[in-house]
PDB file of N, CA and C in Angstrom:
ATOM      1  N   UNK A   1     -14.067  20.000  -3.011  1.00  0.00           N
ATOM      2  CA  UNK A   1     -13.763  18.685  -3.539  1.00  0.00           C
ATOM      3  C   UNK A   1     -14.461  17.657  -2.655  1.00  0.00           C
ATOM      4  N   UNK A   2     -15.183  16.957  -3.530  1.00  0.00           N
ATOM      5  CA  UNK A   2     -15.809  15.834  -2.039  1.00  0.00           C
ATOM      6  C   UNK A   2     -15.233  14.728  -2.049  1.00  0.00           C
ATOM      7  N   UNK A   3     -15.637  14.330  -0.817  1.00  0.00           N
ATOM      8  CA  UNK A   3     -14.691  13.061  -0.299  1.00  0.00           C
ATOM      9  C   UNK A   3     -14.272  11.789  -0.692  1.00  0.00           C
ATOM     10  N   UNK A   4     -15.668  11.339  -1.686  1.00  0.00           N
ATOM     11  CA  UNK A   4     -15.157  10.353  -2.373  1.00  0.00           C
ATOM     12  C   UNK A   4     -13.945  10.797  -3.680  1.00  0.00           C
ATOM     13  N   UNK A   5     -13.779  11.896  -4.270  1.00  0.00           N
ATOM     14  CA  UNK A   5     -12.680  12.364  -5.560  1.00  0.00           C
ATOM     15  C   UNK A   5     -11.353  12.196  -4.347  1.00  0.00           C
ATOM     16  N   UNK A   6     -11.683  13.329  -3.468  1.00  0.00           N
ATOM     17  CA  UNK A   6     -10.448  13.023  -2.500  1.00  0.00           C
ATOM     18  C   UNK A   6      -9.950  11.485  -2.248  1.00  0.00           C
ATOM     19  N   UNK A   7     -10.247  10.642  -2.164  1.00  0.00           N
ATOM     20  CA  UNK A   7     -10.341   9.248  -1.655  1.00  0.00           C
ATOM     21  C   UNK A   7      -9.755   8.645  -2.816  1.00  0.00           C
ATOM     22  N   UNK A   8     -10.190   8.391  -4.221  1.00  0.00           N
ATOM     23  CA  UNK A   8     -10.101   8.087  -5.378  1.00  0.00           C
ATOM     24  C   UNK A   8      -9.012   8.279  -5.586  1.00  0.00           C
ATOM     25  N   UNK A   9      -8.023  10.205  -5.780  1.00  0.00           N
ATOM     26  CA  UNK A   9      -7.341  10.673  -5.531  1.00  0.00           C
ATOM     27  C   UNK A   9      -6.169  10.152  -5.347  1.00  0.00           C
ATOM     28  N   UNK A  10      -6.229   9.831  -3.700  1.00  0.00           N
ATOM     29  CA  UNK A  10      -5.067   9.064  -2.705  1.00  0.00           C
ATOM     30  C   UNK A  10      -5.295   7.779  -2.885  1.00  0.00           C
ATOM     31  N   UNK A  11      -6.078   6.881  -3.184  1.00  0.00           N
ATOM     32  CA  UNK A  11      -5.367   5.833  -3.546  1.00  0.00           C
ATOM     33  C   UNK A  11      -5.206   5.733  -4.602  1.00  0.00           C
ATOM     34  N   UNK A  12      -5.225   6.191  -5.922  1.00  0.00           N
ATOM     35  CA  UNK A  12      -4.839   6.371  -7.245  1.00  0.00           C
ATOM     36  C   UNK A  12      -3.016   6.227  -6.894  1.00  0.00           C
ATOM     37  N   UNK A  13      -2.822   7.578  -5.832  1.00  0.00           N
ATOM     38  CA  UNK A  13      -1.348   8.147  -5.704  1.00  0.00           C
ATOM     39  C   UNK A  13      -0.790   6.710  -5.088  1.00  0.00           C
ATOM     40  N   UNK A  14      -1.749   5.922  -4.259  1.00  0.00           N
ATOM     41  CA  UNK A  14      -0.663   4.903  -3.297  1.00  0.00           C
ATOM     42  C   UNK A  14      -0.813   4.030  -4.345  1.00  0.00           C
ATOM     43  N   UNK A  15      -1.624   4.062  -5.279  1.00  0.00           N
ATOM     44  CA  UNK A  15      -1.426   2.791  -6.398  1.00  0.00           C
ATOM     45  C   UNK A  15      -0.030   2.837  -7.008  1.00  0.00           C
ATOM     46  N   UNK A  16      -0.052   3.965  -7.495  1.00  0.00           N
ATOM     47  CA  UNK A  16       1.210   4.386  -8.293  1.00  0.00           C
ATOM     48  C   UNK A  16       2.528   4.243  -7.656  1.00  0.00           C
ATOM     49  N   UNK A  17       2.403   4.877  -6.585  1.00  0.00           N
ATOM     50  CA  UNK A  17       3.744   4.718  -5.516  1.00  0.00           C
ATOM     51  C   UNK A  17       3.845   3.581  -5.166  1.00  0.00           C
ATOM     52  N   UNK A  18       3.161   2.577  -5.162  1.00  0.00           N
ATOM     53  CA  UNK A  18       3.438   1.029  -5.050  1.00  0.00           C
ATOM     54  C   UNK A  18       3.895   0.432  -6.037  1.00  0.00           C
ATOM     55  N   UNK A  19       3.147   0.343  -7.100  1.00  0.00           N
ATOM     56  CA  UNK A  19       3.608   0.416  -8.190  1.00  0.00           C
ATOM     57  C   UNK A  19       5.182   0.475  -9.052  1.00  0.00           C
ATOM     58  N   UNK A  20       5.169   1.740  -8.763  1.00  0.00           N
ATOM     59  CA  UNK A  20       6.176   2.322  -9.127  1.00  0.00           C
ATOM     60  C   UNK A  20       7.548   1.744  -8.136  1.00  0.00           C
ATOM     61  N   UNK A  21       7.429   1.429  -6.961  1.00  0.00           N
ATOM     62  CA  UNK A  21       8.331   0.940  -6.268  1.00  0.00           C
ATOM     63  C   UNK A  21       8.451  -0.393  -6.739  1.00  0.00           C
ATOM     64  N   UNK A  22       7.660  -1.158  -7.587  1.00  0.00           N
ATOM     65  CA  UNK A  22       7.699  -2.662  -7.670  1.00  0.00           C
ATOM     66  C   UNK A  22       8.323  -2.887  -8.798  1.00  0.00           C
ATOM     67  N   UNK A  23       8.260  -1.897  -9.766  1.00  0.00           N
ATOM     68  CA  UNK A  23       8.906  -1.609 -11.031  1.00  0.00           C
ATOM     69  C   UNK A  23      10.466  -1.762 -11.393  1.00  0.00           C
ATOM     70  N   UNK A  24      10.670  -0.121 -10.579  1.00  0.00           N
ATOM     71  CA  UNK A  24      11.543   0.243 -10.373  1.00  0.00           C
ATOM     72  C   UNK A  24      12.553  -0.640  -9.252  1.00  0.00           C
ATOM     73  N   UNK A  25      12.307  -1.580  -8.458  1.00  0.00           N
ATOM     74  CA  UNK A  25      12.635  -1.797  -7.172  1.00  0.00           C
ATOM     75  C   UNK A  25      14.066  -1.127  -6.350  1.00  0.00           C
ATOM     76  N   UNK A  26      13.174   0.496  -6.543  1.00  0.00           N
ATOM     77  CA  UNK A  26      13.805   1.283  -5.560  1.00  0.00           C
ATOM     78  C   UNK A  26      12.557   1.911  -4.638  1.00  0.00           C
ATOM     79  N   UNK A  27      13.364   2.016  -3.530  1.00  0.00           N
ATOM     80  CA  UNK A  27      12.054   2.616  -2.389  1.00  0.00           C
ATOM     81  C   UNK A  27      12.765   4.277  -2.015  1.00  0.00           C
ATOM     82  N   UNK A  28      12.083   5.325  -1.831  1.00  0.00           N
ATOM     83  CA  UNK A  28      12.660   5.928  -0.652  1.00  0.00           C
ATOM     84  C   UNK A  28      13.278   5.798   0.311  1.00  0.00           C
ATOM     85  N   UNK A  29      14.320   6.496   0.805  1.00  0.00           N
ATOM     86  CA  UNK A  29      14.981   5.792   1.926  1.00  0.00           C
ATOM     87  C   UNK A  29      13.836   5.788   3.254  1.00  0.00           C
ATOM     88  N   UNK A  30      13.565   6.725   3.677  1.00  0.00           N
ATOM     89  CA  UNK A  30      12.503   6.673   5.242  1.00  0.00           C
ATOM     90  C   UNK A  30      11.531   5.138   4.258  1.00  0.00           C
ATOM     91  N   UNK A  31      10.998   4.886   3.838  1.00  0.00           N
ATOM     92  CA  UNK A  31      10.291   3.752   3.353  1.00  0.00           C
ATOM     93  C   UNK A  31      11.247   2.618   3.578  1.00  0.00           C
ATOM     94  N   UNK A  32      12.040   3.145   2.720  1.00  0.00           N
ATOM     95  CA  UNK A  32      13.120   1.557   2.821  1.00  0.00           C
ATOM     96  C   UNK A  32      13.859   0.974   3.971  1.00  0.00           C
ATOM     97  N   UNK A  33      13.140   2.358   4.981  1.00  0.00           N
ATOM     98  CA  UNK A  33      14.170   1.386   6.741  1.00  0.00           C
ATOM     99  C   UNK A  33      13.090   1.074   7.159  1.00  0.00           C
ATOM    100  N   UNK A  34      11.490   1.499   6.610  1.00  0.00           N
ATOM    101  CA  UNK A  34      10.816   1.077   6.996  1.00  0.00           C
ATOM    102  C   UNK A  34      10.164  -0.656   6.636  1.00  0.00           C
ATOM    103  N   UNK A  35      10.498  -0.806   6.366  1.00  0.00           N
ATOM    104  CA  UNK A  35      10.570  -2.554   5.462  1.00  0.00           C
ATOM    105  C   UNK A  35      11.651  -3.289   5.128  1.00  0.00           C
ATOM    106  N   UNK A  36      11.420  -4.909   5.310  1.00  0.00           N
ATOM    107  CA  UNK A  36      12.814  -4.961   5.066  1.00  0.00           C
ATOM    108  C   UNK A  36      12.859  -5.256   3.705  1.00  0.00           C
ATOM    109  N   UNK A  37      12.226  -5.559   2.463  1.00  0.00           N
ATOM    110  CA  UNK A  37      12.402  -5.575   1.158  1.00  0.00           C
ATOM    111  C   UNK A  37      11.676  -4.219   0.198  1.00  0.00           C
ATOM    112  N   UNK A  38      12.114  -3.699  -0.526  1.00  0.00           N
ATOM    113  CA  UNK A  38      10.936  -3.316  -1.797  1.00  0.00           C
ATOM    114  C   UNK A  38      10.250  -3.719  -1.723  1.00  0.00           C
ATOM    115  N   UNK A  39      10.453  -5.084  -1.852  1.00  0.00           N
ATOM    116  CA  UNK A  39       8.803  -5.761  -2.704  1.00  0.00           C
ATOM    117  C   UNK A  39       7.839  -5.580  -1.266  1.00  0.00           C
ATOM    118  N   UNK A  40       8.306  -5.415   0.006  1.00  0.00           N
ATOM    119  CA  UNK A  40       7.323  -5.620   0.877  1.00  0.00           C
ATOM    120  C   UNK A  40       6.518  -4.144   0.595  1.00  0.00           C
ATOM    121  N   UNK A  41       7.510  -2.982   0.497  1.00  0.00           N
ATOM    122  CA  UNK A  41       7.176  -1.811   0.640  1.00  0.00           C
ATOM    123  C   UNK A  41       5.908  -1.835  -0.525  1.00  0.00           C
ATOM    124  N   UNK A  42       6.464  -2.305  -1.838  1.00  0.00           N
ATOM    125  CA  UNK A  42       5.489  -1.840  -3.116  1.00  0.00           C
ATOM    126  C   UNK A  42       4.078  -2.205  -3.166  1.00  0.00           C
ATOM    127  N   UNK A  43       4.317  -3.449  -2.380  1.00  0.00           N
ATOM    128  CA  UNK A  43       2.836  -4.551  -2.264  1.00  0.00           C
ATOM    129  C   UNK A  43       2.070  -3.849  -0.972  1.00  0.00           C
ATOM    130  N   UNK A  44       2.894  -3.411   0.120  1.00  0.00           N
ATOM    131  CA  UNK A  44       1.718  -2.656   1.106  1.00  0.00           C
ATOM    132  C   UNK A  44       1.201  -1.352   0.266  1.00  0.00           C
ATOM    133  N   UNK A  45       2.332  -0.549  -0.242  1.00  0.00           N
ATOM    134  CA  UNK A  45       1.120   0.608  -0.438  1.00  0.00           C
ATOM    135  C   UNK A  45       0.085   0.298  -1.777  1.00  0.00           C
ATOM    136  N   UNK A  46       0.498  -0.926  -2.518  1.00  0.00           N
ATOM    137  CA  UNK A  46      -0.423  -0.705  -4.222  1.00  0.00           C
ATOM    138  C   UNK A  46      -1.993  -1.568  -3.194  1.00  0.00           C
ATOM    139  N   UNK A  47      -1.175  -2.343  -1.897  1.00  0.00           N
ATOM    140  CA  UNK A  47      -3.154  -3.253  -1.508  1.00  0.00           C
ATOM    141  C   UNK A  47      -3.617  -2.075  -1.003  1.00  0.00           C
ATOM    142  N   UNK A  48      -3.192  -0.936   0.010  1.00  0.00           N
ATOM    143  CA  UNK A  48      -3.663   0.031   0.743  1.00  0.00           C
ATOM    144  C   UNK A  48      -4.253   0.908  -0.709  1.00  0.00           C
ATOM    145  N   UNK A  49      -3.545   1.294  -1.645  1.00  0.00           N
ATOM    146  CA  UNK A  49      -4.464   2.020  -2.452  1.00  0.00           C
ATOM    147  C   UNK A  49      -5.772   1.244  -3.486  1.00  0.00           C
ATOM    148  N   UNK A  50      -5.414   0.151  -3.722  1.00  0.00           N
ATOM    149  CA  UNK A  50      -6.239  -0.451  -4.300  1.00  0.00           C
ATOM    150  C   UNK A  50      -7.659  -0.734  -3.634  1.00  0.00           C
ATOM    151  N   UNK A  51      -7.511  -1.245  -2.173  1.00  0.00           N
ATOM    152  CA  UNK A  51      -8.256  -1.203  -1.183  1.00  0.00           C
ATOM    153  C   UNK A  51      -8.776   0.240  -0.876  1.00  0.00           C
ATOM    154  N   UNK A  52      -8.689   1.370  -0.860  1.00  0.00           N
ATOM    155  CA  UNK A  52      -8.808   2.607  -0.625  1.00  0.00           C
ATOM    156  C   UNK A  52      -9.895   3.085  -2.045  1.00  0.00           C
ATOM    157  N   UNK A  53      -9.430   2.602  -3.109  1.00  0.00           N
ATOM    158  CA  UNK A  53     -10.329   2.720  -4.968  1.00  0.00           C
ATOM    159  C   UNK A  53     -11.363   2.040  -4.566  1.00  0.00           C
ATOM    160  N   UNK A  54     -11.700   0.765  -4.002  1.00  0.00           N
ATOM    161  CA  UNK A  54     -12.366  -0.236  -3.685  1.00  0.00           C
ATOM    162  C   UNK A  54     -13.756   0.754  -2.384  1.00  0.00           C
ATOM    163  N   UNK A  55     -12.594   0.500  -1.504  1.00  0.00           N
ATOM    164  CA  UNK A  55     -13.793   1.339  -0.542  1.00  0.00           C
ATOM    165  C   UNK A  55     -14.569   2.359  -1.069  1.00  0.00           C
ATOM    166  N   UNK A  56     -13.901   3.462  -1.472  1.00  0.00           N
ATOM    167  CA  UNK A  56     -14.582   4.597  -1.972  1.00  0.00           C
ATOM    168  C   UNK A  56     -15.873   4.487  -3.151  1.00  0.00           C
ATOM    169  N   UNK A  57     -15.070   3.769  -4.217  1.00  0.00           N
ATOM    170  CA  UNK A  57     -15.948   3.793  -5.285  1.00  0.00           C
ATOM    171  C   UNK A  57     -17.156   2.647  -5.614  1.00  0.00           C
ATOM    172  N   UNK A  58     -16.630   1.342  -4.329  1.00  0.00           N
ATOM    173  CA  UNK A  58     -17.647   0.278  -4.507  1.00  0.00           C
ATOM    174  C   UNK A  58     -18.674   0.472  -3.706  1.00  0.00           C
ATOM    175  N   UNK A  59     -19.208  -1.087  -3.571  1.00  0.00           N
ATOM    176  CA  UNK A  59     -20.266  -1.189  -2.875  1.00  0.00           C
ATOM    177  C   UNK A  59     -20.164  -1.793  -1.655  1.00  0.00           C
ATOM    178  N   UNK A  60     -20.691  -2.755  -1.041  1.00  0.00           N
ATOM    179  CA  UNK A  60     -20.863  -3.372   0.183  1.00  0.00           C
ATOM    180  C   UNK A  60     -19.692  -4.417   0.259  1.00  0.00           C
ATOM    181  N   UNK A  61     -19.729  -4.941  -1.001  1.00  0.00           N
ATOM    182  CA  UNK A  61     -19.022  -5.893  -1.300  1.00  0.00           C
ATOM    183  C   UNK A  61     -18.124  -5.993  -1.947  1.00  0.00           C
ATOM    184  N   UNK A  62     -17.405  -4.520  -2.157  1.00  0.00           N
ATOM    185  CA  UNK A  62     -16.402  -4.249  -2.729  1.00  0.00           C
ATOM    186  C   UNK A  62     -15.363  -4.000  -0.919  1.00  0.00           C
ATOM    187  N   UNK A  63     -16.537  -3.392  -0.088  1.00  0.00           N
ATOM    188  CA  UNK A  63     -16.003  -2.590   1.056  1.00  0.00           C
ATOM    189  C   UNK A  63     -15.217  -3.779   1.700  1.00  0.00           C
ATOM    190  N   UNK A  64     -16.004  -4.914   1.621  1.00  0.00           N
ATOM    191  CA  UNK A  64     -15.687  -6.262   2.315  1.00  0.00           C
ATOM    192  C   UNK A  64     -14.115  -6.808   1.525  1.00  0.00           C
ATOM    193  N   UNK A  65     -14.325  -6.664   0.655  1.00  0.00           N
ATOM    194  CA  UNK A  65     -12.740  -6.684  -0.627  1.00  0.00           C
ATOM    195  C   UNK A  65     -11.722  -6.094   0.243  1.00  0.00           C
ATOM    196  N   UNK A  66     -12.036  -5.030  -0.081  1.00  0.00           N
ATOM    197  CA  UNK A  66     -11.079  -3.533   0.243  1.00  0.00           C
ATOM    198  C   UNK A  66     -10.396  -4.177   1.540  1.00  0.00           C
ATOM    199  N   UNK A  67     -11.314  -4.650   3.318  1.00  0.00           N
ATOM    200  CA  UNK A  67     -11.031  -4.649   4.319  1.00  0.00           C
ATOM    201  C   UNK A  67     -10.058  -6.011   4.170  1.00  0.00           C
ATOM    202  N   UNK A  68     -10.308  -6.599   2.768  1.00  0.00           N
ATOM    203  CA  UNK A  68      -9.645  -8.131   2.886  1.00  0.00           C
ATOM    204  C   UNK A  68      -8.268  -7.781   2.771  1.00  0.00           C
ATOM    205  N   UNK A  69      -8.057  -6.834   1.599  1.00  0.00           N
ATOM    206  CA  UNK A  69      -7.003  -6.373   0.968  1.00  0.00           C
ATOM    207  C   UNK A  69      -6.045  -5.516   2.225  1.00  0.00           C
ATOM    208  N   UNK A  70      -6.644  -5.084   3.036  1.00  0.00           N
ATOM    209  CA  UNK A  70      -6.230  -4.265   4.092  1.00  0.00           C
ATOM    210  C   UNK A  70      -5.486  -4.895   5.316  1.00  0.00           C
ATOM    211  N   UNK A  71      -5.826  -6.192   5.369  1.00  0.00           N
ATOM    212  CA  UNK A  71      -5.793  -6.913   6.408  1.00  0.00           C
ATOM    213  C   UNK A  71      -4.458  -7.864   5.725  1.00  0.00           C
ATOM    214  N   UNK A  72      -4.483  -8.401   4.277  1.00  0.00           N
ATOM    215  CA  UNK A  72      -3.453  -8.707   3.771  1.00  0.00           C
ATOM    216  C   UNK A  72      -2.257  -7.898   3.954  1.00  0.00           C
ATOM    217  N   UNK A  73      -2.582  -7.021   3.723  1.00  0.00           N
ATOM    218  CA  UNK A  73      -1.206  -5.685   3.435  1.00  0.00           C
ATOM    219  C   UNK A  73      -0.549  -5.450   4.722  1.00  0.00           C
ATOM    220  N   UNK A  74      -1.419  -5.337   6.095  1.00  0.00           N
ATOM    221  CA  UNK A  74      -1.285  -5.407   7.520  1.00  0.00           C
ATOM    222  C   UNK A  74      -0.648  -6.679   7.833  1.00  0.00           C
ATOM    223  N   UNK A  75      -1.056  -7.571   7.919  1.00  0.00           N
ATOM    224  CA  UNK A  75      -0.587  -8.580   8.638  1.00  0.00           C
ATOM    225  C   UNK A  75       0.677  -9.555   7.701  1.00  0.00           C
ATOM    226  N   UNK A  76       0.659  -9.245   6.285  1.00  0.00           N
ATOM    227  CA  UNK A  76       1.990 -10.050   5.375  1.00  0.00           C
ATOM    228  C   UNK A  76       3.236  -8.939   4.958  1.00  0.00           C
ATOM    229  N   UNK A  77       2.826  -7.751   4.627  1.00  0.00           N
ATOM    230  CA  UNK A  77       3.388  -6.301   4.396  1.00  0.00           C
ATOM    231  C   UNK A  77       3.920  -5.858   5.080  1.00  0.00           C
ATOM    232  N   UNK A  78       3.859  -5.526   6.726  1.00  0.00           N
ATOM    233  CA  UNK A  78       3.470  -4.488   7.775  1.00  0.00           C
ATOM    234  C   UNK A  78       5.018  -4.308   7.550  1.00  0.00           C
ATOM    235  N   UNK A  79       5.355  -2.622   8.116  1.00  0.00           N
ATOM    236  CA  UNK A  79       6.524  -2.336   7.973  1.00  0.00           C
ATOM    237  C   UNK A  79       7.041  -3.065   9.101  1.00  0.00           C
ATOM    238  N   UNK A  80       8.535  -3.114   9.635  1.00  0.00           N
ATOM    239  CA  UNK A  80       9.109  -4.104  10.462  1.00  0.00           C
ATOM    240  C   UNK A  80      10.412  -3.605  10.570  1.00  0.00           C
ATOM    241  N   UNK A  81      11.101  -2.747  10.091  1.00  0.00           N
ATOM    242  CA  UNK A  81      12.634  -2.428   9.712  1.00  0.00           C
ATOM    243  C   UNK A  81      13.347  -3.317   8.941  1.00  0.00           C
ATOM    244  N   UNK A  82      14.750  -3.137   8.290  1.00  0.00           N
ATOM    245  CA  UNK A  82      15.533  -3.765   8.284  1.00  0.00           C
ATOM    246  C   UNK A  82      16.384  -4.779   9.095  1.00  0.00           C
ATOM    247  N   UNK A  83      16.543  -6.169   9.073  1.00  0.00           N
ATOM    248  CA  UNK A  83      17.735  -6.304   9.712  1.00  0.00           C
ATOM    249  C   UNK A  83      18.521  -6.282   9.009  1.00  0.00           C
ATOM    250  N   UNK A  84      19.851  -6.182  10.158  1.00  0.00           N
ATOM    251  CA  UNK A  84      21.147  -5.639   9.532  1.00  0.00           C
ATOM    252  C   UNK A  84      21.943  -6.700  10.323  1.00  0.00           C
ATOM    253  N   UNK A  85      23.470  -7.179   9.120  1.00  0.00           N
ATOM    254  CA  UNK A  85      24.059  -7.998   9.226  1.00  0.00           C
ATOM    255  C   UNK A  85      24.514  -7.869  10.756  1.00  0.00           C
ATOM    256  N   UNK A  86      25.044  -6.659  11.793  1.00  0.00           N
ATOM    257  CA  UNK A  86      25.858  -6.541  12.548  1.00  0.00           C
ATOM    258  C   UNK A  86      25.250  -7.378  14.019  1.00  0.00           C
ATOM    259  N   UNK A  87      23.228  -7.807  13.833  1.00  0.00           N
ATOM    260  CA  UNK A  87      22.687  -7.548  15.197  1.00  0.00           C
ATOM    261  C   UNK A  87      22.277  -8.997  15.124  1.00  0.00           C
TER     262      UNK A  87
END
């Protein structure tokens, strides 16, 4: 299998799993202590896969996209935990 199908692949899957978390707004639990909303969770993994479709299948200036999208998802997304009422 070469690397770009592989690539395509996995972010297809983080599209969906983002996706699908934004939908649904349920997360996994290990996900969901990892963030403190859904919506944070759904929006990091659908930019990480979208960005990931981008890298693989574009061009120069898709790559430049992708790293924008990456850097969004990082620095507005980033997991963080929950807080909890008690702390």
């Amino acid at each position: 299998m070469g690397v770009a199908v592989l690539g395509g692949l996995l972010g297809a899957a983080l599209v969906a799993f983002g996706a699908r978390m934004l939908i649904l707004r349920r997360a996994p639990a290990l996900i969901g202590r990892s963030f403190r909303t859904v919506r944070e969770a759904g929006c990091y993994h659908l930019l990480f896969g979208v960005a990931l479709l981008l890298f693989v299948f574009g061009g120069t200036a898709a790559s430049l996209v992708a790293v924008a999208l990456v850097g969004v998802a990082v620095l507005r997304f980033r997991p963080r935990g929950r807080k909890h009422d008690d702390e």
